[in-house]
C-alpha atoms as a PDB file:
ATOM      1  CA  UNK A   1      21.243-138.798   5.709  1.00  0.00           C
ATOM      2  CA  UNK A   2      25.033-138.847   6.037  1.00  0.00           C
ATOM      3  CA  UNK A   3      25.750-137.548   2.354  1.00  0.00           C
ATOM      4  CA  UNK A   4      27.469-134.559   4.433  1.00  0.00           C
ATOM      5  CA  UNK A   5      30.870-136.634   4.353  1.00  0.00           C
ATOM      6  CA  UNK A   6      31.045-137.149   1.041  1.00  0.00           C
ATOM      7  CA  UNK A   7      33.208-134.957  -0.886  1.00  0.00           C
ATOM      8  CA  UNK A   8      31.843-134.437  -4.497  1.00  0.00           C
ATOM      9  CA  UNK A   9      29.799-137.784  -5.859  1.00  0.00           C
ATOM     10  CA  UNK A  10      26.051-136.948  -6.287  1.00  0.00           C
ATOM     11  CA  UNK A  11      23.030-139.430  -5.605  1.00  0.00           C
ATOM     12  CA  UNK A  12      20.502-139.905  -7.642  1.00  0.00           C
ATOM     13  CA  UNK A  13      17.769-142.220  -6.238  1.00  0.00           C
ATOM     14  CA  UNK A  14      16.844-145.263  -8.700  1.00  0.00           C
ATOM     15  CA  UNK A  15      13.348-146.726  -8.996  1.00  0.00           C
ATOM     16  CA  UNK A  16       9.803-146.691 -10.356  1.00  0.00           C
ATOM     17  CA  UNK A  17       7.734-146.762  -7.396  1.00  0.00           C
ATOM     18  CA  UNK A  18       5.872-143.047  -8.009  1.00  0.00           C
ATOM     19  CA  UNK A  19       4.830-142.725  -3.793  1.00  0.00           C
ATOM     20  CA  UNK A  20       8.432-143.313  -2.995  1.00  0.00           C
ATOM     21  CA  UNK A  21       9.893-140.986  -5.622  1.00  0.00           C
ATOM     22  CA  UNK A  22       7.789-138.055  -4.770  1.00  0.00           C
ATOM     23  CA  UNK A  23       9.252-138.397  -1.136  1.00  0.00           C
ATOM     24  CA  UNK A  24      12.450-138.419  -1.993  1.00  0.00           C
ATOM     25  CA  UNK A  25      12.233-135.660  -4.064  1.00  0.00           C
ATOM     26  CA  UNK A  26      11.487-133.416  -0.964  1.00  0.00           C
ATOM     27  CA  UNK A  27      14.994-134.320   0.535  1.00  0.00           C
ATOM     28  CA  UNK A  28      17.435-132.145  -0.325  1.00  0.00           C
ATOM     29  CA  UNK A  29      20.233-134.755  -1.007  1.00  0.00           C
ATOM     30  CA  UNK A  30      18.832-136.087  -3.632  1.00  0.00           C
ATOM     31  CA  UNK A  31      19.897-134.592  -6.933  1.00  0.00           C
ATOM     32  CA  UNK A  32      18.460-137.050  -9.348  1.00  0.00           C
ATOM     33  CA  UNK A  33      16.343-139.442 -10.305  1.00  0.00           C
ATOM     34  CA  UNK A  34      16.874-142.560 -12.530  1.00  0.00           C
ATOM     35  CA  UNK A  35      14.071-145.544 -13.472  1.00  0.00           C
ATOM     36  CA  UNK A  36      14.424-147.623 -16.541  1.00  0.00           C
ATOM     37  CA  UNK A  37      11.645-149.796 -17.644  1.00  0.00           C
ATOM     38  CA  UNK A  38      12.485-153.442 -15.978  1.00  0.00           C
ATOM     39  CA  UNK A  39      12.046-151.276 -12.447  1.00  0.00           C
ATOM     40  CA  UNK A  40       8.816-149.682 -14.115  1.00  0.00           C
ATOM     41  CA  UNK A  41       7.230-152.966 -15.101  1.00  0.00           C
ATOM     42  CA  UNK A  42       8.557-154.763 -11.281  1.00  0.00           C
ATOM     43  CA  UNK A  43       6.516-151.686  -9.833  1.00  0.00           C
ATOM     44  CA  UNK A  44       3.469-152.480 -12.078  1.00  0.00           C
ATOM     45  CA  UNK A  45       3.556-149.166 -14.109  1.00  0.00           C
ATOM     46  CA  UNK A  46       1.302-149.764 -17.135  1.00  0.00           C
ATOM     47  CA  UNK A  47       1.030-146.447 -18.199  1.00  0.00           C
ATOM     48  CA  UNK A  48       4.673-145.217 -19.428  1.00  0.00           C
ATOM     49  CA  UNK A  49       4.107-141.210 -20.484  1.00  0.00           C
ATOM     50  CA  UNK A  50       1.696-140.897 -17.922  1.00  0.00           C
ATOM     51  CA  UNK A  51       4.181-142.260 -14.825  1.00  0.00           C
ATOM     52  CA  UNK A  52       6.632-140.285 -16.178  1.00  0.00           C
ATOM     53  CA  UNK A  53       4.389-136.667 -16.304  1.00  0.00           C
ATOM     54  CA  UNK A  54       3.131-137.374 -12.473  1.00  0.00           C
ATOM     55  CA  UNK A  55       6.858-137.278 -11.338  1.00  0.00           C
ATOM     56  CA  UNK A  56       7.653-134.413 -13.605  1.00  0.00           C
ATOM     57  CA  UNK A  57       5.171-132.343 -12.082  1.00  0.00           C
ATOM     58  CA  UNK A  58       6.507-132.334  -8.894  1.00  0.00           C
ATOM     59  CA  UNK A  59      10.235-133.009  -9.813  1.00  0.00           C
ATOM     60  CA  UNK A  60      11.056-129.368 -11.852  1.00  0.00           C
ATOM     61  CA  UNK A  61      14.584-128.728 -10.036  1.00  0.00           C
ATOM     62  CA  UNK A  62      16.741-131.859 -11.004  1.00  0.00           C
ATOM     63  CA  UNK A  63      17.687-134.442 -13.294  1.00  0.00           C
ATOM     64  CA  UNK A  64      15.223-137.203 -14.174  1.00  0.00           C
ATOM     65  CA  UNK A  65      16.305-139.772 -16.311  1.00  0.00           C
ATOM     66  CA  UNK A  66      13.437-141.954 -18.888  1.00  0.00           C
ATOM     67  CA  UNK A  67      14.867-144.394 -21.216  1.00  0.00           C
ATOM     68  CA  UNK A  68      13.617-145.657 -24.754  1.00  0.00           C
ATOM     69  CA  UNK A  69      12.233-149.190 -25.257  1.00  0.00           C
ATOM     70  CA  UNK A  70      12.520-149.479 -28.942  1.00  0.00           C
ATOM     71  CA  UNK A  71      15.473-151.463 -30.493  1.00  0.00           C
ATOM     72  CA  UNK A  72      14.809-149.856 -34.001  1.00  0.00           C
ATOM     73  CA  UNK A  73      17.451-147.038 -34.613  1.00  0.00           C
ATOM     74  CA  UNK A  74      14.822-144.357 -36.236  1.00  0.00           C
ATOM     75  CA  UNK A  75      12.256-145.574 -33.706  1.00  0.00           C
ATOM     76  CA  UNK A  76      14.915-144.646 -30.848  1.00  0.00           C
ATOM     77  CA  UNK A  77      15.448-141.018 -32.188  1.00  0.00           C
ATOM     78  CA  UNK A  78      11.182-140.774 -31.941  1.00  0.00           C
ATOM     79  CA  UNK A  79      11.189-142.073 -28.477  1.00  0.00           C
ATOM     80  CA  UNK A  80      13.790-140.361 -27.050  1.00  0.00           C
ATOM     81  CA  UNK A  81      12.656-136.349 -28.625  1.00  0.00           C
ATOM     82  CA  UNK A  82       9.129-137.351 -27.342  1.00  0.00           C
ATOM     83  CA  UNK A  83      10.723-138.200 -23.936  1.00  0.00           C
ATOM     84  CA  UNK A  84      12.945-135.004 -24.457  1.00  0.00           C
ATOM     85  CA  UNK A  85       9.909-132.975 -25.038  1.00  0.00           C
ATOM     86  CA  UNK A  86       8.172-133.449 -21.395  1.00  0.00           C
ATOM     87  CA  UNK A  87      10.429-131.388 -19.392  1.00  0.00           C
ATOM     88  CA  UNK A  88      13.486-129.261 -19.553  1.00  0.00           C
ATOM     89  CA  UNK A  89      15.217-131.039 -17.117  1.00  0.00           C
ATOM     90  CA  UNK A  90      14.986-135.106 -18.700  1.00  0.00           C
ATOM     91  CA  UNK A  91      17.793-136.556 -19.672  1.00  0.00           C
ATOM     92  CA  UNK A  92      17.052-139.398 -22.304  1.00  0.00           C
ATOM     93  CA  UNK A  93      18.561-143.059 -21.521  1.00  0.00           C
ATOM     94  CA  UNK A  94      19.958-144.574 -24.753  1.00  0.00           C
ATOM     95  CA  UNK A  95      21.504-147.897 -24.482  1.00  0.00           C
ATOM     96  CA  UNK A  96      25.064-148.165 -25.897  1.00  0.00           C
ATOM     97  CA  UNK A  97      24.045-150.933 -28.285  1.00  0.00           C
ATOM     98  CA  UNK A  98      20.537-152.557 -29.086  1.00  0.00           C
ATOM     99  CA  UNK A  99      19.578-155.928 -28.880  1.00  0.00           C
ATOM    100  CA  UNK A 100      21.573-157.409 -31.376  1.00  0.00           C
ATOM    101  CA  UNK A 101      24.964-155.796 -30.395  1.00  0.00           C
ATOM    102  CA  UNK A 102      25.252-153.030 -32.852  1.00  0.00           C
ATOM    103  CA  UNK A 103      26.143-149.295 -31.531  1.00  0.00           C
ATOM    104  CA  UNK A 104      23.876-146.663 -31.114  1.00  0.00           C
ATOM    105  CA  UNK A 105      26.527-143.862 -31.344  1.00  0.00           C
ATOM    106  CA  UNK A 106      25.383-142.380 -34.427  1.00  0.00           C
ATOM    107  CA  UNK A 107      21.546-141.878 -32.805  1.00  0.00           C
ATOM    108  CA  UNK A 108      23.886-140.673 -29.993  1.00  0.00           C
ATOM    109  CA  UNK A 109      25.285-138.339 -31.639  1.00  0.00           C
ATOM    110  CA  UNK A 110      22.024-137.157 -33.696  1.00  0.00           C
ATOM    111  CA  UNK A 111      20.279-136.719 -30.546  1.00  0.00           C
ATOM    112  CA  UNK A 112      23.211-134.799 -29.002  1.00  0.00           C
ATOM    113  CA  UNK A 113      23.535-132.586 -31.563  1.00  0.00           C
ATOM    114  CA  UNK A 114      19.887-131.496 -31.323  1.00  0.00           C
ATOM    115  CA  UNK A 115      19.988-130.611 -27.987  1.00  0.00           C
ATOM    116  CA  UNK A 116      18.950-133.614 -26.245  1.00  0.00           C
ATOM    117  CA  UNK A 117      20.478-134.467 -22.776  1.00  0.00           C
ATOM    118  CA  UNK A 118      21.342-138.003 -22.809  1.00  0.00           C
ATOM    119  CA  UNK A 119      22.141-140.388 -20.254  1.00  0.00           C
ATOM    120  CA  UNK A 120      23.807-143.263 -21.905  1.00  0.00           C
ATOM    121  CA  UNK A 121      23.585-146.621 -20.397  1.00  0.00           C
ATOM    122  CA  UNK A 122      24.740-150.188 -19.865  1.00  0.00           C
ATOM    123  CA  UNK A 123      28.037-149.377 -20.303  1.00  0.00           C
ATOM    124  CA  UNK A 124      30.798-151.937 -19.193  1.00  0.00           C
ATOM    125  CA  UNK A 125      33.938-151.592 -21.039  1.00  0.00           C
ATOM    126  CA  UNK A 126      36.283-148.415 -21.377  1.00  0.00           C
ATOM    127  CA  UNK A 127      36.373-148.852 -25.102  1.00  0.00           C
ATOM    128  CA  UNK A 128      32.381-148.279 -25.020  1.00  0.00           C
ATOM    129  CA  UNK A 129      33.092-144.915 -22.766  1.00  0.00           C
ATOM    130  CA  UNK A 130      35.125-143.570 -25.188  1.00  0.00           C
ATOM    131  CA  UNK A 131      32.765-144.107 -27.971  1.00  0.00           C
ATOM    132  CA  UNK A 132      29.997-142.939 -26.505  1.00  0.00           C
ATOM    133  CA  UNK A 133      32.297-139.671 -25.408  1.00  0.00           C
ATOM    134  CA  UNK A 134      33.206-138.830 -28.675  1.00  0.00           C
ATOM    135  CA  UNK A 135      29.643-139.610 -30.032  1.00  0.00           C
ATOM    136  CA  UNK A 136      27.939-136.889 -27.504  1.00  0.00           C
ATOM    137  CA  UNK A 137      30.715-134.400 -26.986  1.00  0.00           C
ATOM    138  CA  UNK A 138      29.087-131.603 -29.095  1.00  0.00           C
ATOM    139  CA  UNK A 139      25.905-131.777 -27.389  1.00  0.00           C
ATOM    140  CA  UNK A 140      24.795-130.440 -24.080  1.00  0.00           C
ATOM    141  CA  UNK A 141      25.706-131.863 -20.671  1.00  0.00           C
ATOM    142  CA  UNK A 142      24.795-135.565 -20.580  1.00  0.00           C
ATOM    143  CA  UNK A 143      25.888-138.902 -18.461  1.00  0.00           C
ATOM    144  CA  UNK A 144      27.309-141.847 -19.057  1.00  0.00           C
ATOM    145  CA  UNK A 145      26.196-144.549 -17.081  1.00  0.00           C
ATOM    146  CA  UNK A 146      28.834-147.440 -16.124  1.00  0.00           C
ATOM    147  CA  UNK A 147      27.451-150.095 -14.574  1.00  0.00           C
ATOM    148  CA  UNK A 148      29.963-150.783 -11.912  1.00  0.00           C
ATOM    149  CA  UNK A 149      27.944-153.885  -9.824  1.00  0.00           C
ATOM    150  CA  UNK A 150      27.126-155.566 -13.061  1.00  0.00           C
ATOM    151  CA  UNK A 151      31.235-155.435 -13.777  1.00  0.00           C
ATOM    152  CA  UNK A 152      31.798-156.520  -9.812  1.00  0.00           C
ATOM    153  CA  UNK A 153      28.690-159.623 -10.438  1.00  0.00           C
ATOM    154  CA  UNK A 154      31.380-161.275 -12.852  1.00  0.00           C
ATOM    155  CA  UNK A 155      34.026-161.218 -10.332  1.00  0.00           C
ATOM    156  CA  UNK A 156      35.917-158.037 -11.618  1.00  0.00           C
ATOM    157  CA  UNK A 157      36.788-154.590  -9.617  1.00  0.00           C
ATOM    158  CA  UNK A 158      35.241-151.970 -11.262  1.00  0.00           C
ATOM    159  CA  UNK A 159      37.435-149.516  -9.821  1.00  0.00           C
ATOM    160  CA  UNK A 160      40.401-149.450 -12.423  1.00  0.00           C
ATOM    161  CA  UNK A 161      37.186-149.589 -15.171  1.00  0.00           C
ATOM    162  CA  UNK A 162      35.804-146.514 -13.412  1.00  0.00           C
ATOM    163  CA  UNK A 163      39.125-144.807 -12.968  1.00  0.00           C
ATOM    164  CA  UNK A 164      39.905-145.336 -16.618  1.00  0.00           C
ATOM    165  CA  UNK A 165      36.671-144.012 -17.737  1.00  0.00           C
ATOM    166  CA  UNK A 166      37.322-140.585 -15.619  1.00  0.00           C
ATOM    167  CA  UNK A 167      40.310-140.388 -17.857  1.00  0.00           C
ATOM    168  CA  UNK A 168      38.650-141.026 -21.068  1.00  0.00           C
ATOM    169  CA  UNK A 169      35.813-138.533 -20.164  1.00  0.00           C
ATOM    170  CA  UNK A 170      38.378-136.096 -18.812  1.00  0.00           C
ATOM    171  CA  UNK A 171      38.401-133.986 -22.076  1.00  0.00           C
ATOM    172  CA  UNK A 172      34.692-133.568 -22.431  1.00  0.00           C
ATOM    173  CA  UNK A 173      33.370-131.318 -19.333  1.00  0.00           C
ATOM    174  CA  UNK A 174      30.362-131.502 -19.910  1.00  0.00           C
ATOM    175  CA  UNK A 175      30.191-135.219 -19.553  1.00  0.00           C
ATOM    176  CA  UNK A 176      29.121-136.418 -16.378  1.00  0.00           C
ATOM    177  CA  UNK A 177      30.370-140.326 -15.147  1.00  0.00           C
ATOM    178  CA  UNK A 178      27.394-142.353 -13.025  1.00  0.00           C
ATOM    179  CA  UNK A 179      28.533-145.756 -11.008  1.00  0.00           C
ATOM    180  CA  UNK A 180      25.426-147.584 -11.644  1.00  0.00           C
ATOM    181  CA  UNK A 181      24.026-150.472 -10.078  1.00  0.00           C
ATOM    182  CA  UNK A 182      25.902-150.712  -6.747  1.00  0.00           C
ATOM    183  CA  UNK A 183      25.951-153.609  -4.500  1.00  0.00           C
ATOM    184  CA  UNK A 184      26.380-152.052  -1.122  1.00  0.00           C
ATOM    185  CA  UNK A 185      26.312-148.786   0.819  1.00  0.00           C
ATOM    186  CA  UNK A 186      30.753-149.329   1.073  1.00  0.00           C
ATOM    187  CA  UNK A 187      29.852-148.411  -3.111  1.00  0.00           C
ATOM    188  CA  UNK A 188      29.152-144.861  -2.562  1.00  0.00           C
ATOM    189  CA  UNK A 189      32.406-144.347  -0.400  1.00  0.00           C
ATOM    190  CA  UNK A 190      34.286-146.206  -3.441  1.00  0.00           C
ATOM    191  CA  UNK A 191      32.782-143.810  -6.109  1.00  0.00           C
ATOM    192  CA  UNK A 192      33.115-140.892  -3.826  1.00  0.00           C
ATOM    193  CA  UNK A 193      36.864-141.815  -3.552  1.00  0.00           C
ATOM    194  CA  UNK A 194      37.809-141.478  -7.171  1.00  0.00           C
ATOM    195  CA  UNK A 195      36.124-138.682  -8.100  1.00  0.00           C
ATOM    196  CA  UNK A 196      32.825-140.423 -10.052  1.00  0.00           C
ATOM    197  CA  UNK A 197      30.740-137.378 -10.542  1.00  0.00           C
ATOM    198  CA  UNK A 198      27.389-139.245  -9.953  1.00  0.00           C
ATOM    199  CA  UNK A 199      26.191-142.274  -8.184  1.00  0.00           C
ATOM    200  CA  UNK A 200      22.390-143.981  -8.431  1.00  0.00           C
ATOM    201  CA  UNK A 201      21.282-145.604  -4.958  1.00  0.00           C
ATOM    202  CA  UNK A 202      18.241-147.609  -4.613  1.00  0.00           C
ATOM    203  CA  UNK A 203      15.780-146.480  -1.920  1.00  0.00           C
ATOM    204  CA  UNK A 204      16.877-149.761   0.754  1.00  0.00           C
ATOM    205  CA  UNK A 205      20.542-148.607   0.071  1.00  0.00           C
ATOM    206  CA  UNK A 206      19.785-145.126   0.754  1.00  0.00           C
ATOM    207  CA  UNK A 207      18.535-145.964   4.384  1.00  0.00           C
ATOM    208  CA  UNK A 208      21.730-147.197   4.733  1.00  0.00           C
ATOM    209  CA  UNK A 209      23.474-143.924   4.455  1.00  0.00           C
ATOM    210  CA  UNK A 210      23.025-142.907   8.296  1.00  0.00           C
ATOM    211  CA  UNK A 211      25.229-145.495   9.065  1.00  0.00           C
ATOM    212  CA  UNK A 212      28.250-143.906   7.234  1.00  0.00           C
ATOM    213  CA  UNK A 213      31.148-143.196   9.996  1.00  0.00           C
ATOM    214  CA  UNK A 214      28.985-145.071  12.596  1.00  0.00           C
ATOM    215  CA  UNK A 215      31.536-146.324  15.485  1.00  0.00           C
ATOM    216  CA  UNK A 216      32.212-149.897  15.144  1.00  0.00           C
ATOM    217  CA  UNK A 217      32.089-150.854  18.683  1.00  0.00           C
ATOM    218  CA  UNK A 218      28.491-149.355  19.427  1.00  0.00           C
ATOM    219  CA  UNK A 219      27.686-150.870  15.945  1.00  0.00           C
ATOM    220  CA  UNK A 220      28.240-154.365  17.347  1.00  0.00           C
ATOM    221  CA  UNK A 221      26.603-153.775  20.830  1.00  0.00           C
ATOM    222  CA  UNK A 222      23.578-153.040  18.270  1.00  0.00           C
ATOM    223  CA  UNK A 223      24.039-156.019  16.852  1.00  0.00           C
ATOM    224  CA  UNK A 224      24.552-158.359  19.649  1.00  0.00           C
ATOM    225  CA  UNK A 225      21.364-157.022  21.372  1.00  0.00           C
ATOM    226  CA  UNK A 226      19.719-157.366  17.846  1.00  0.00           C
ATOM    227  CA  UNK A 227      20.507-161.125  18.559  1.00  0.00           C
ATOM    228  CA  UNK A 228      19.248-161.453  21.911  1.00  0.00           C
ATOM    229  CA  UNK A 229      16.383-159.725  21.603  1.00  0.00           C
ATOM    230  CA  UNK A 230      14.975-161.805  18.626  1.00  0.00           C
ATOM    231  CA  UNK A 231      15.844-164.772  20.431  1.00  0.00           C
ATOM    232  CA  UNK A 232      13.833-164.118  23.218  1.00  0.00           C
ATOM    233  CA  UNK A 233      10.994-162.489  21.329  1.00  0.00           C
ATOM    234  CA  UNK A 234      10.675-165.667  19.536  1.00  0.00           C
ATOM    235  CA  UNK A 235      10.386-167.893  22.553  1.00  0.00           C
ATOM    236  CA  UNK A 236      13.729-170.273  21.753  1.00  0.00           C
ATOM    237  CA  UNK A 237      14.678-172.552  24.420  1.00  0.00           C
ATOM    238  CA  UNK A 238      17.308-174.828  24.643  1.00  0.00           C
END
């Protein structure tokens, strides 16, 4: 993996399939993991705590992120110091808001101040950053999770967004910025650029990574050949 040319942005790999997870997790690179349960359920997970133990066992060293279902304020504080209590090293996805639009900060802030390591997520607006900053400052380190190709879906750069949220977060060290849901490998490079501190990368993006600083010319040879090759394999005639 080219990772080697990036200058500070970490990658977490994003999923639920457990096979694929555990071999990441002997690659070096990867400094995190991150699942959420819409991936869980597309990989067929039925069995929440106990998908979440079988990666535990095997991932001790670095972040792993599990997030509450429950859309019930009290009933998020349960979830989330359950899913606190499985390893030392989970960091507990809150949404900003629940379902009906109204902000979590104050759980936010109750989890943070008992020690919980949060990773707070769906994030799209600056104003929600620095709520969420303010909310979990006292607590230990924790992320906050912008997601960048949602912002880019409606047309918008997420770059000033990101850049913006850097500044807000700026005062709070311990507060660690993730681009989530990127679109494209050129992502990473973008994140890299302005100094996000983390970056989550699906497991067909992160094949992509070998062909960071690839030269351009060979790249199209590849291509063209790609072309031909498929042509004749598939017996087209003209």
């Amino acid at each position: 993996m080219a990772d080697d040319k990036l200058k500070t942005v970490k990658i977490f790999a994003d999923g639920a399939d457990l096979d694929v997870m555990l071999e990441l997790a002997g690659q070096a690179e990867i400094l995190g993991f991150t699942t959420n349960p819409t991936l869980m359920r597309q990989s067929g997970v039925t069995d929440y705590e106990g998908f979440a133990r079988k990666l535990l066992e095997r991932v001790t060293d670095r972040p792993v992120c599990f997030e509450v279902f429950a859309d019930e304020h009290s009933e998020m504080l349960r979830q989330a110091r359950l899913i606190a209590s499985w390893g030392s090293n989970v960091y507990v996805k809150v949404p900003v808001t629940d379902t009906h639009g109204a902000s979590t900060a104050a759980v936010l802030r109750d989890l943070a101040l008992s020690g919980v390591h949060l990773n707070v997520t769906a994030l799209m607006t600056v104003a929600q950053v620095e709520l969420v900053s303010a909310a979990i400052a006292d607590g230990p380190s924790a992320i906050i999770s912008v997601f960048a190709g949602r912002i880019a879906d409606t047309g918008r750069d997420p770059i000033p967004l990101m850049k913006s949220a850097l500044e807000k977060m700026a005062p709070y060290p311990k507060l660690e910025l993730l681009w989530a849901s990127p679109r494209e490998i050129l992502n990473v490079r973008q994140a890299d650029a302005i100094g996000v501190h983390i970056i989550t990368v699906t497991p067909q993006l992160l094949k992509k990574l070998a062909t960071f600083g690839r030269d351009l010319n060979a790249f199209s040879l590849e291509t063209v050949r790609m072309f031909h090759s498929d042509a004749i394999t598939a017996g087209y005639i003209l």
